[in-house]
PDB file of N, CA and C in Angstrom:
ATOM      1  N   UNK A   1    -241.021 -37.665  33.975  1.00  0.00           N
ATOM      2  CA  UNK A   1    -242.117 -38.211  34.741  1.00  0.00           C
ATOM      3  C   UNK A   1    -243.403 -37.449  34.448  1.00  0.00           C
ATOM      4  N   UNK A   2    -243.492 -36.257  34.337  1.00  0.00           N
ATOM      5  CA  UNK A   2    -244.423 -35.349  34.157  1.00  0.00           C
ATOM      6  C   UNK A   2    -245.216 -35.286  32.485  1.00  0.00           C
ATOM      7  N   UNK A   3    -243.901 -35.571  31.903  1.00  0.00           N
ATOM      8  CA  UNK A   3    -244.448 -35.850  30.453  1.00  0.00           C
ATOM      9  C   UNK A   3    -245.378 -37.550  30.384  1.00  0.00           C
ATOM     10  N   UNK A   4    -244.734 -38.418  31.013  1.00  0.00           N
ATOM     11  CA  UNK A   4    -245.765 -39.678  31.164  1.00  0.00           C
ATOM     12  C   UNK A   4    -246.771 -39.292  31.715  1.00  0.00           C
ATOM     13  N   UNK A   5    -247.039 -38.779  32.727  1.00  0.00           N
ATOM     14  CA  UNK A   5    -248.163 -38.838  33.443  1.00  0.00           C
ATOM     15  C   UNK A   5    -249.382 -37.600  32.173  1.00  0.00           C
ATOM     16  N   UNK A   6    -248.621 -36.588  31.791  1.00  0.00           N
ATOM     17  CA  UNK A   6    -249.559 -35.654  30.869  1.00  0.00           C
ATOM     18  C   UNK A   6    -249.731 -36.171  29.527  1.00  0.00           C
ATOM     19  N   UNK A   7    -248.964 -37.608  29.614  1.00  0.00           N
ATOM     20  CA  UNK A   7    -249.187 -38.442  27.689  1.00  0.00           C
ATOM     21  C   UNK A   7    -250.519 -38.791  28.326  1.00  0.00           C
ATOM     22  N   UNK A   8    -250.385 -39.902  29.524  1.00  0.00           N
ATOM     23  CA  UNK A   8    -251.316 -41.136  29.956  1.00  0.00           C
ATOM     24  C   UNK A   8    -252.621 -40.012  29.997  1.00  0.00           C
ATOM     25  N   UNK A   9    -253.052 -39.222  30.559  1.00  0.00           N
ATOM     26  CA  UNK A   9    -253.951 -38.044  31.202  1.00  0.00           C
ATOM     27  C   UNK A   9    -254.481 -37.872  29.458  1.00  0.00           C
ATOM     28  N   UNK A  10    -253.324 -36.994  28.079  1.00  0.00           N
ATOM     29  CA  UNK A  10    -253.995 -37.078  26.993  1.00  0.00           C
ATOM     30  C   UNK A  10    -254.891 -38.060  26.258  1.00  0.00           C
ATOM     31  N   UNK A  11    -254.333 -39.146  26.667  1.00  0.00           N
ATOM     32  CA  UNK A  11    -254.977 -40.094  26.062  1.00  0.00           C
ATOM     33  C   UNK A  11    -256.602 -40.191  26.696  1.00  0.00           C
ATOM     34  N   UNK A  12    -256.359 -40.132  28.032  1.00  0.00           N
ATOM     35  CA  UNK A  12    -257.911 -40.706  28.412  1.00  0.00           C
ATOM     36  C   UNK A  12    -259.089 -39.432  27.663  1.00  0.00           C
ATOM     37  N   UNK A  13    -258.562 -38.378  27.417  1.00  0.00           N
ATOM     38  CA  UNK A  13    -259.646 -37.458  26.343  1.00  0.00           C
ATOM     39  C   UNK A  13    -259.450 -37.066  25.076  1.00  0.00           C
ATOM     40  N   UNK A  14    -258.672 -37.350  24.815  1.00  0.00           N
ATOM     41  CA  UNK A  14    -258.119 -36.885  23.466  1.00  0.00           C
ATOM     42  C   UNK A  14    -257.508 -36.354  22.891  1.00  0.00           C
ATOM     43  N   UNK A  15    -256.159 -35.989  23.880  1.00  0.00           N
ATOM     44  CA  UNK A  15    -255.290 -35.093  23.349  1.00  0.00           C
ATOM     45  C   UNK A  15    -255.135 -33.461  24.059  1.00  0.00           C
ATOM     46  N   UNK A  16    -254.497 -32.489  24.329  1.00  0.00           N
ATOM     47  CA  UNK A  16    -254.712 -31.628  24.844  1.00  0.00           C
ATOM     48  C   UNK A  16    -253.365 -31.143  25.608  1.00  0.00           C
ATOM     49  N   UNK A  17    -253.512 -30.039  26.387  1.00  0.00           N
ATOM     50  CA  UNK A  17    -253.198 -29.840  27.368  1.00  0.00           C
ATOM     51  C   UNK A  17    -253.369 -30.086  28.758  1.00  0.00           C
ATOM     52  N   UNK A  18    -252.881 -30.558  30.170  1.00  0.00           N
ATOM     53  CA  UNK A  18    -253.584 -31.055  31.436  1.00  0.00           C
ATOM     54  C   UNK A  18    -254.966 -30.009  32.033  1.00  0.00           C
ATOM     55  N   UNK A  19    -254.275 -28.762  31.885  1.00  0.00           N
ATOM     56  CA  UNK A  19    -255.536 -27.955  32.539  1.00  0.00           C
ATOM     57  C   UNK A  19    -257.056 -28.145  31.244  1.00  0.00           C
ATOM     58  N   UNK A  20    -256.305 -28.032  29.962  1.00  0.00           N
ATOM     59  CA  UNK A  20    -257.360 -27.900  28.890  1.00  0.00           C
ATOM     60  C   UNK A  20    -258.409 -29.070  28.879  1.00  0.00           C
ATOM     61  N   UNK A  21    -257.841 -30.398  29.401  1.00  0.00           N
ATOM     62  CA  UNK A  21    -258.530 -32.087  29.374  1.00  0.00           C
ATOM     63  C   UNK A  21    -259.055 -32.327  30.228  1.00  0.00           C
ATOM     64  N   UNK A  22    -259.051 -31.209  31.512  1.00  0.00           N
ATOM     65  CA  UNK A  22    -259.245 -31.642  32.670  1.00  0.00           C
ATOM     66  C   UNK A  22    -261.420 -30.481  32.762  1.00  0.00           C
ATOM     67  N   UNK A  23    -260.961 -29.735  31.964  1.00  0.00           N
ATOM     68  CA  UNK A  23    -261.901 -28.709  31.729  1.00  0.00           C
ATOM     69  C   UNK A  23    -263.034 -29.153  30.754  1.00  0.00           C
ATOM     70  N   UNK A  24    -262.377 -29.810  29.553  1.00  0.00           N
ATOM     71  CA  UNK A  24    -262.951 -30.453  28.186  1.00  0.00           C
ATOM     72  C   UNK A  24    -263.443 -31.695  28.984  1.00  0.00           C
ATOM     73  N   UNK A  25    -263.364 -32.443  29.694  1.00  0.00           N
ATOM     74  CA  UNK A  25    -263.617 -33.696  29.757  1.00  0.00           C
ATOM     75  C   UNK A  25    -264.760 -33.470  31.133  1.00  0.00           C
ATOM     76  N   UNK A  26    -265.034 -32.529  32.161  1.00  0.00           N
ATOM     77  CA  UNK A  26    -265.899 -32.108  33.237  1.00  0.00           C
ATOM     78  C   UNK A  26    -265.821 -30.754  33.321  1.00  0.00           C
ATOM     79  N   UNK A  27    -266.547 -30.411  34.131  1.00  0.00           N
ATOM     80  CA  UNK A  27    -266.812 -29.370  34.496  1.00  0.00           C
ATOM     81  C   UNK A  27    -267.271 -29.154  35.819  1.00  0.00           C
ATOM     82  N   UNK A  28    -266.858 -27.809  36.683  1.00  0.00           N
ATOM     83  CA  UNK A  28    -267.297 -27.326  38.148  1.00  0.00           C
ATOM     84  C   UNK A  28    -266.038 -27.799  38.552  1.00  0.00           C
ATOM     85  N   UNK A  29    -266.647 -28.301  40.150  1.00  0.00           N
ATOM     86  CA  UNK A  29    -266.026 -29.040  40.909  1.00  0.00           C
ATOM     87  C   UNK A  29    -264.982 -29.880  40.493  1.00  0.00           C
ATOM     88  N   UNK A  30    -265.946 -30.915  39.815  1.00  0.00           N
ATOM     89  CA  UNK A  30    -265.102 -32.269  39.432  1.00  0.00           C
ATOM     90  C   UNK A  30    -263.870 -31.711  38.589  1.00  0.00           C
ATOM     91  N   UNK A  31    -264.098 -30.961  37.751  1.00  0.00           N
ATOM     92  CA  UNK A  31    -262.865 -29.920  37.193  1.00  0.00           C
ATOM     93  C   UNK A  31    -261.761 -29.511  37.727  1.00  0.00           C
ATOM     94  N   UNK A  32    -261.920 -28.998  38.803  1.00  0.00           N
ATOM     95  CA  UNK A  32    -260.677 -28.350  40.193  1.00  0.00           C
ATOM     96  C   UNK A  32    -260.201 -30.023  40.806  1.00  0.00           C
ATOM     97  N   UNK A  33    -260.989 -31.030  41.437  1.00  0.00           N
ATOM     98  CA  UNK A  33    -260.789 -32.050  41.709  1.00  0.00           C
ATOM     99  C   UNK A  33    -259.694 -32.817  41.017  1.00  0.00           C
ATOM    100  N   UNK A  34    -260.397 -33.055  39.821  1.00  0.00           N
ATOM    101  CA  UNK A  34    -259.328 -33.592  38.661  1.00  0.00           C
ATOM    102  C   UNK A  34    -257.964 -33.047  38.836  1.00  0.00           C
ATOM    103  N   UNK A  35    -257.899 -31.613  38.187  1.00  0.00           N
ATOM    104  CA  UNK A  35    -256.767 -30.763  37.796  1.00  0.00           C
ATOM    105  C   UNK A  35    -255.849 -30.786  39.049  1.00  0.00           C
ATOM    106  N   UNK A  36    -256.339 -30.543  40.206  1.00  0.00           N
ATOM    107  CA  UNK A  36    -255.457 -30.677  41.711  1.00  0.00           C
ATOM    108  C   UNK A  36    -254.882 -32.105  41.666  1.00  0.00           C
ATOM    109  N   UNK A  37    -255.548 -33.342  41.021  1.00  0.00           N
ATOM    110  CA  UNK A  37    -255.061 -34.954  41.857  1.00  0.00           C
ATOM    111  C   UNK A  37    -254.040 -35.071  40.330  1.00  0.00           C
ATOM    112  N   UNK A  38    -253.937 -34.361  39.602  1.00  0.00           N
ATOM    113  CA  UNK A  38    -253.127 -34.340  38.558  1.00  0.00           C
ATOM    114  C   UNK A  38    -252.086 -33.785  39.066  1.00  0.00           C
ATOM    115  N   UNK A  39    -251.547 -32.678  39.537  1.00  0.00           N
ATOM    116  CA  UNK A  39    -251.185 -31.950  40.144  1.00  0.00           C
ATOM    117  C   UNK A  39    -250.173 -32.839  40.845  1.00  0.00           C
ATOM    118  N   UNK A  40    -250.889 -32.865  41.916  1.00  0.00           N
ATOM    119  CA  UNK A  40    -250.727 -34.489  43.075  1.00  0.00           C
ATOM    120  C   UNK A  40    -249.952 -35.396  42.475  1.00  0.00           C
ATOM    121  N   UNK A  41    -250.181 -35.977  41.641  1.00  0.00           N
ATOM    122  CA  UNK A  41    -249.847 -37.446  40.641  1.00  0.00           C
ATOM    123  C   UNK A  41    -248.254 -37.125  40.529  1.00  0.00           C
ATOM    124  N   UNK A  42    -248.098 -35.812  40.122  1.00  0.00           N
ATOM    125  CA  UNK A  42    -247.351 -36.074  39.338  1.00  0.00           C
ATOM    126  C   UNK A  42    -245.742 -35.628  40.587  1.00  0.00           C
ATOM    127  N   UNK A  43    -246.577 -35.026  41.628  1.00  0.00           N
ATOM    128  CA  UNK A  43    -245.478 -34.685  42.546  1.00  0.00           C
ATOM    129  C   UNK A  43    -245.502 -36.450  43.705  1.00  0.00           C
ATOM    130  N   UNK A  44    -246.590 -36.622  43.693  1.00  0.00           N
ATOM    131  CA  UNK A  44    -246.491 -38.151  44.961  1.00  0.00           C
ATOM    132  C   UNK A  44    -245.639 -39.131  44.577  1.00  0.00           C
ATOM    133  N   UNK A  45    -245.610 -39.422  42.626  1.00  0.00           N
ATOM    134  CA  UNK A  45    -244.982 -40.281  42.276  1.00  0.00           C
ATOM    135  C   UNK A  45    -243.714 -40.340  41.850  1.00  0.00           C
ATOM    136  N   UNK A  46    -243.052 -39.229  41.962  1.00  0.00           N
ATOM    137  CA  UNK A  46    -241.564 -39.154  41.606  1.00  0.00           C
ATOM    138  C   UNK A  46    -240.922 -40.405  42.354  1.00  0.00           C
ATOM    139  N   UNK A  47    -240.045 -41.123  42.126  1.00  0.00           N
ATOM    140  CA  UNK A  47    -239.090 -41.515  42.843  1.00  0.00           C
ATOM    141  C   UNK A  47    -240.131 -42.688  43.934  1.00  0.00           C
ATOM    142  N   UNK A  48    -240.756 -43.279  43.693  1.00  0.00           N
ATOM    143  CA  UNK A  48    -241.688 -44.292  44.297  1.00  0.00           C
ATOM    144  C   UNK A  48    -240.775 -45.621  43.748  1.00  0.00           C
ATOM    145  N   UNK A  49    -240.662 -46.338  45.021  1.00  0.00           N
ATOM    146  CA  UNK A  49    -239.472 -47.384  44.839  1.00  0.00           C
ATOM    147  C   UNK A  49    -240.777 -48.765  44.262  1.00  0.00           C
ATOM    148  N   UNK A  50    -240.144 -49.088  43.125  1.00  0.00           N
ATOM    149  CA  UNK A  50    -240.731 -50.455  42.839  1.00  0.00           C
ATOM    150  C   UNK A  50    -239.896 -51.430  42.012  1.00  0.00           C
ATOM    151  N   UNK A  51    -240.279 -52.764  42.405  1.00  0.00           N
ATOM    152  CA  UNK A  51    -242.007 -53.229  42.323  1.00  0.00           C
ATOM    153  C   UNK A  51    -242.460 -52.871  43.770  1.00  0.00           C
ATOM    154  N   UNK A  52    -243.447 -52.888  43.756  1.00  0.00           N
ATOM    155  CA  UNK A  52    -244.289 -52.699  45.327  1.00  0.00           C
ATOM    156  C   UNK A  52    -245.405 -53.015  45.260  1.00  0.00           C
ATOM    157  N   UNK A  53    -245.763 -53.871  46.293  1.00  0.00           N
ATOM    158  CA  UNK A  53    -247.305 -54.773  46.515  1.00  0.00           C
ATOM    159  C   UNK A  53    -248.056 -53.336  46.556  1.00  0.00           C
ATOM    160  N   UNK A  54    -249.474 -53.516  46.542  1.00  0.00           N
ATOM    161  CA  UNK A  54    -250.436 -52.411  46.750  1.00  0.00           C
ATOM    162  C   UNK A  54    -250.360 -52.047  47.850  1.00  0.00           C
ATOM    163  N   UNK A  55    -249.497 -52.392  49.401  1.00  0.00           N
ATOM    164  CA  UNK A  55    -249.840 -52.143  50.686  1.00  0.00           C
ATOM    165  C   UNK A  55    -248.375 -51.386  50.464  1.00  0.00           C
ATOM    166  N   UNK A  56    -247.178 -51.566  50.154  1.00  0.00           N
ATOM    167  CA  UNK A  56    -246.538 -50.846  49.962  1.00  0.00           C
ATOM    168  C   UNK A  56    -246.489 -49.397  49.105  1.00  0.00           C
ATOM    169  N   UNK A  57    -246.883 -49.726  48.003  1.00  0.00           N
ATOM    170  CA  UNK A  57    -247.020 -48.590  47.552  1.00  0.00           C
ATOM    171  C   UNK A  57    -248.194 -47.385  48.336  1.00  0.00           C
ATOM    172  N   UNK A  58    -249.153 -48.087  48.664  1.00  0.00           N
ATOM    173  CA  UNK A  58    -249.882 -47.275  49.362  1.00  0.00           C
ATOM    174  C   UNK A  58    -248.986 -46.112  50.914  1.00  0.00           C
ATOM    175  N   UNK A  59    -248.206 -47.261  51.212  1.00  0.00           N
ATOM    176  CA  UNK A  59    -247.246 -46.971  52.223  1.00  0.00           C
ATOM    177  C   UNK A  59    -246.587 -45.523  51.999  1.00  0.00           C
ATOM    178  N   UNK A  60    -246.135 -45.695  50.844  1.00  0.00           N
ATOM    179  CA  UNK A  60    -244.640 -44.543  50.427  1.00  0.00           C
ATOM    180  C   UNK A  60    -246.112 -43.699  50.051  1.00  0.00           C
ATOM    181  N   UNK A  61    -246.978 -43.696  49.747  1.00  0.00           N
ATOM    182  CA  UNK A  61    -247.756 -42.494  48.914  1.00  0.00           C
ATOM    183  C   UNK A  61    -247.973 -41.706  50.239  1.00  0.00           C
ATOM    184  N   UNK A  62    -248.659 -42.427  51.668  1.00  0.00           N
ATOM    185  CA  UNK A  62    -248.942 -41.722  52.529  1.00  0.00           C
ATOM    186  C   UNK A  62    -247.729 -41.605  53.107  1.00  0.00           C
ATOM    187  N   UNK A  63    -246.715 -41.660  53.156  1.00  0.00           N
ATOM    188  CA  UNK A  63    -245.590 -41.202  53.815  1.00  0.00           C
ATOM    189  C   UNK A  63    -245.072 -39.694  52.913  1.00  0.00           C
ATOM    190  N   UNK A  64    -245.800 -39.615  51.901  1.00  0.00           N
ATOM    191  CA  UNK A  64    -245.805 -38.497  51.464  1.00  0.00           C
ATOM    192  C   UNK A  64    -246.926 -37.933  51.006  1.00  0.00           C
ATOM    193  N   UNK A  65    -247.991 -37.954  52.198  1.00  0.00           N
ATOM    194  CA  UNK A  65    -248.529 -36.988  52.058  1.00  0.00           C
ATOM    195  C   UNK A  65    -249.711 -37.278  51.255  1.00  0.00           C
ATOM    196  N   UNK A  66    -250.143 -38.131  50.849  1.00  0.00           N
ATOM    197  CA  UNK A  66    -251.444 -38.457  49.629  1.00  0.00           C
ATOM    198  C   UNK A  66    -252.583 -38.302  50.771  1.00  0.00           C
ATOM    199  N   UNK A  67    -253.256 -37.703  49.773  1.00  0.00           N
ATOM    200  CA  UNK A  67    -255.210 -37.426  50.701  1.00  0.00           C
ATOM    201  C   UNK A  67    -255.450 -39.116  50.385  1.00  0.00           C
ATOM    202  N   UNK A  68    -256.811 -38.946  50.886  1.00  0.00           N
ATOM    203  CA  UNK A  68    -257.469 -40.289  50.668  1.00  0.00           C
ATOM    204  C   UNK A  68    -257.827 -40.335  49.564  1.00  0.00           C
ATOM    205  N   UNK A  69    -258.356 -39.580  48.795  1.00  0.00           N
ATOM    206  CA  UNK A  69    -259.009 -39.546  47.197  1.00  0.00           C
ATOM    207  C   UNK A  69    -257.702 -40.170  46.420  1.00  0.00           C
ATOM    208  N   UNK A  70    -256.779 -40.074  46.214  1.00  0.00           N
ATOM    209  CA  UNK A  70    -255.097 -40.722  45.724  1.00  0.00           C
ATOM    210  C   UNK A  70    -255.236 -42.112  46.542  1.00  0.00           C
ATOM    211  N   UNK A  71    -255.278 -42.596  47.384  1.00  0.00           N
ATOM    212  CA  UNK A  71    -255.080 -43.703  48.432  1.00  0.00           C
ATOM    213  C   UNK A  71    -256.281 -44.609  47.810  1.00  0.00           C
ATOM    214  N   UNK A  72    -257.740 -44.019  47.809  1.00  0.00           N
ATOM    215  CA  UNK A  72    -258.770 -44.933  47.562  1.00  0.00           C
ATOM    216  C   UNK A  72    -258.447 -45.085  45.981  1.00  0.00           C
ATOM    217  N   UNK A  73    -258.393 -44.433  45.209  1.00  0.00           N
ATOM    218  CA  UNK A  73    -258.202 -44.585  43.662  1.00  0.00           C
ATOM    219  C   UNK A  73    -256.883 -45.973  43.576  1.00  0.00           C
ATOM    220  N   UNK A  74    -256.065 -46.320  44.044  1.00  0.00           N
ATOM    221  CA  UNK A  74    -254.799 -47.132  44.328  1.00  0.00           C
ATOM    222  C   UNK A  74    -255.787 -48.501  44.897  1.00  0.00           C
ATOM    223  N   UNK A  75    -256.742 -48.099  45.946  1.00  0.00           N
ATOM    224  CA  UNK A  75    -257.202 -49.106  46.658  1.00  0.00           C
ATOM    225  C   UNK A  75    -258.080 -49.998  45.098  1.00  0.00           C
ATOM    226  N   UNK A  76    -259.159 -48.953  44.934  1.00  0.00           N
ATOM    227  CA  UNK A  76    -259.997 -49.449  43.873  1.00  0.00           C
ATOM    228  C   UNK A  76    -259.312 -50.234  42.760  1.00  0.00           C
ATOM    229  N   UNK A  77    -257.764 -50.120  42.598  1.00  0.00           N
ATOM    230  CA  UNK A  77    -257.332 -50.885  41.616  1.00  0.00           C
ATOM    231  C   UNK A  77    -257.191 -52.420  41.749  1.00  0.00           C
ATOM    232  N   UNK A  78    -257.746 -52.921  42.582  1.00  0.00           N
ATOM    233  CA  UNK A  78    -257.612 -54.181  43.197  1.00  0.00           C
ATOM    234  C   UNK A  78    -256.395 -54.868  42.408  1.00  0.00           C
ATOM    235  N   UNK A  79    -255.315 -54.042  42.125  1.00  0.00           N
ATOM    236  CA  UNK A  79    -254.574 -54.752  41.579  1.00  0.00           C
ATOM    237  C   UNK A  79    -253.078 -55.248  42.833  1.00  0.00           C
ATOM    238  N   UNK A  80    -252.412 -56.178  42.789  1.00  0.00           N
ATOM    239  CA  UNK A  80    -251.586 -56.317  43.882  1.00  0.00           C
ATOM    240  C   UNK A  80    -250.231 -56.055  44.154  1.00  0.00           C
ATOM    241  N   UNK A  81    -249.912 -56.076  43.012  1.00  0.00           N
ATOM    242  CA  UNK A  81    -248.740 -55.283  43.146  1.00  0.00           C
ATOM    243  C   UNK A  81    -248.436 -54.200  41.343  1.00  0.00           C
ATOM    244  N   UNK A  82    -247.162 -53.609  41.670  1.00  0.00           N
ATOM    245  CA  UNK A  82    -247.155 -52.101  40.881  1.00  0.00           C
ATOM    246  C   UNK A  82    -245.307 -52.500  40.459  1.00  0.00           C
ATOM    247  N   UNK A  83    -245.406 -52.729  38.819  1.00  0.00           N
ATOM    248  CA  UNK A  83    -243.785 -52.532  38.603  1.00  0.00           C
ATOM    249  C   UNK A  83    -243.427 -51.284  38.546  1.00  0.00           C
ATOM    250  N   UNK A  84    -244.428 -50.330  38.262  1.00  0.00           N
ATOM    251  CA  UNK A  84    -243.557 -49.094  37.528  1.00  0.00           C
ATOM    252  C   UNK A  84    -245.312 -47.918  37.832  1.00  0.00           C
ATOM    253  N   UNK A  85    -244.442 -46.622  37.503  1.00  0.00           N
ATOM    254  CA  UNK A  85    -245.475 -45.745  37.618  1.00  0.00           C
ATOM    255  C   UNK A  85    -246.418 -45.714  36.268  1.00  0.00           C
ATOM    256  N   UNK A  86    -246.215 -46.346  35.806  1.00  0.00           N
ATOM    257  CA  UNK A  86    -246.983 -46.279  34.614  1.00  0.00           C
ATOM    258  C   UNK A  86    -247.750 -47.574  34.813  1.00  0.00           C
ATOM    259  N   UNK A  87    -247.591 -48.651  35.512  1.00  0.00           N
ATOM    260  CA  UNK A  87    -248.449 -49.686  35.806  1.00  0.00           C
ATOM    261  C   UNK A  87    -249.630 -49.125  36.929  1.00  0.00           C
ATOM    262  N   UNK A  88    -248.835 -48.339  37.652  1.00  0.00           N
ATOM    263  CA  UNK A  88    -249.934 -47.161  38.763  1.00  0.00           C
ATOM    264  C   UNK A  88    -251.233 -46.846  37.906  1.00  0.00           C
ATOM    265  N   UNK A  89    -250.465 -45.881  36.976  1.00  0.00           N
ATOM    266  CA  UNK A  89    -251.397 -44.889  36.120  1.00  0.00           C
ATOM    267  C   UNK A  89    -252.222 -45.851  34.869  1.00  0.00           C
ATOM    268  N   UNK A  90    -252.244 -46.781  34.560  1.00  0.00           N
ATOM    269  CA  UNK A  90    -252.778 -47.547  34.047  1.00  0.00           C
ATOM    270  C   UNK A  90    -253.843 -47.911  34.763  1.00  0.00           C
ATOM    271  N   UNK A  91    -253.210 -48.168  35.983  1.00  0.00           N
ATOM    272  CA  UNK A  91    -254.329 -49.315  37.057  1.00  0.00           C
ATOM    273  C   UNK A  91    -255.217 -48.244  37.475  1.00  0.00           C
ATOM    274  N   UNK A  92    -255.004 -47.017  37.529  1.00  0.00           N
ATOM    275  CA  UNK A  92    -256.048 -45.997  37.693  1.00  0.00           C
ATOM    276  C   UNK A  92    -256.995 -45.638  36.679  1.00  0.00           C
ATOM    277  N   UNK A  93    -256.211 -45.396  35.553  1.00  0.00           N
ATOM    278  CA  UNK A  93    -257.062 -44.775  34.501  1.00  0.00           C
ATOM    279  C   UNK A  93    -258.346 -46.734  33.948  1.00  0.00           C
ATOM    280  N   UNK A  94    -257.999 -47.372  34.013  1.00  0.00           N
ATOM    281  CA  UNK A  94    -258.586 -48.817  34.045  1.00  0.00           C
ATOM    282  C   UNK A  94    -259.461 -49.259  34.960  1.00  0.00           C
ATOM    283  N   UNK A  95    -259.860 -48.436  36.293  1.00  0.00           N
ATOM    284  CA  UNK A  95    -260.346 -49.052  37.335  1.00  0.00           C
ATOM    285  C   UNK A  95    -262.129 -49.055  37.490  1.00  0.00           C
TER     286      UNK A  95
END
């Protein structure tokens, strides 16, 4: 799971390491921001039962624990439902 989520993450900069892409691609704040909801990603989505409409999945994320910054990024995907965590992480990195 961790290796999908750190392929999908390489791709959006070019290759790398998570802390290294997260540094290369911003800086400051937005840097720690990033690197923490990566962090996040990769522990919220283990084991997330699907398919699941967007109100569900939103469901299981806050039943474990997701801030709102994870919740609104899901929201912004106006997409409606989720087969797989990689349809998640798509619909994020796409939004």
């Amino acid at each position: 799971m961790f290796d999908k989520i750190k392929d999908i993450a390489s791709d959006l900069v070019g290759g790398g390491e998570p802390a290294d892409l997260v540094t290369d691609y911003v800086q400051g704040d937005q840097a720690t921001d990033m690197a923490a909801n990566f962090g996040q990603y990769t522990e919220l989505f283990q084991g997330l039962d699907f398919p699941a409409s967007q109100d569900e999945l939103i469901a299981q994320l806050q039943e474990r624990g997701a801030d709102s910054g994870v919740i609104n990024q899901i929201m912004e995907t106006h997409q409606g439902s989720f087969n797989s965590v990689d349809d998640v992480l798509n619909a994020i990195r796409n939004r």
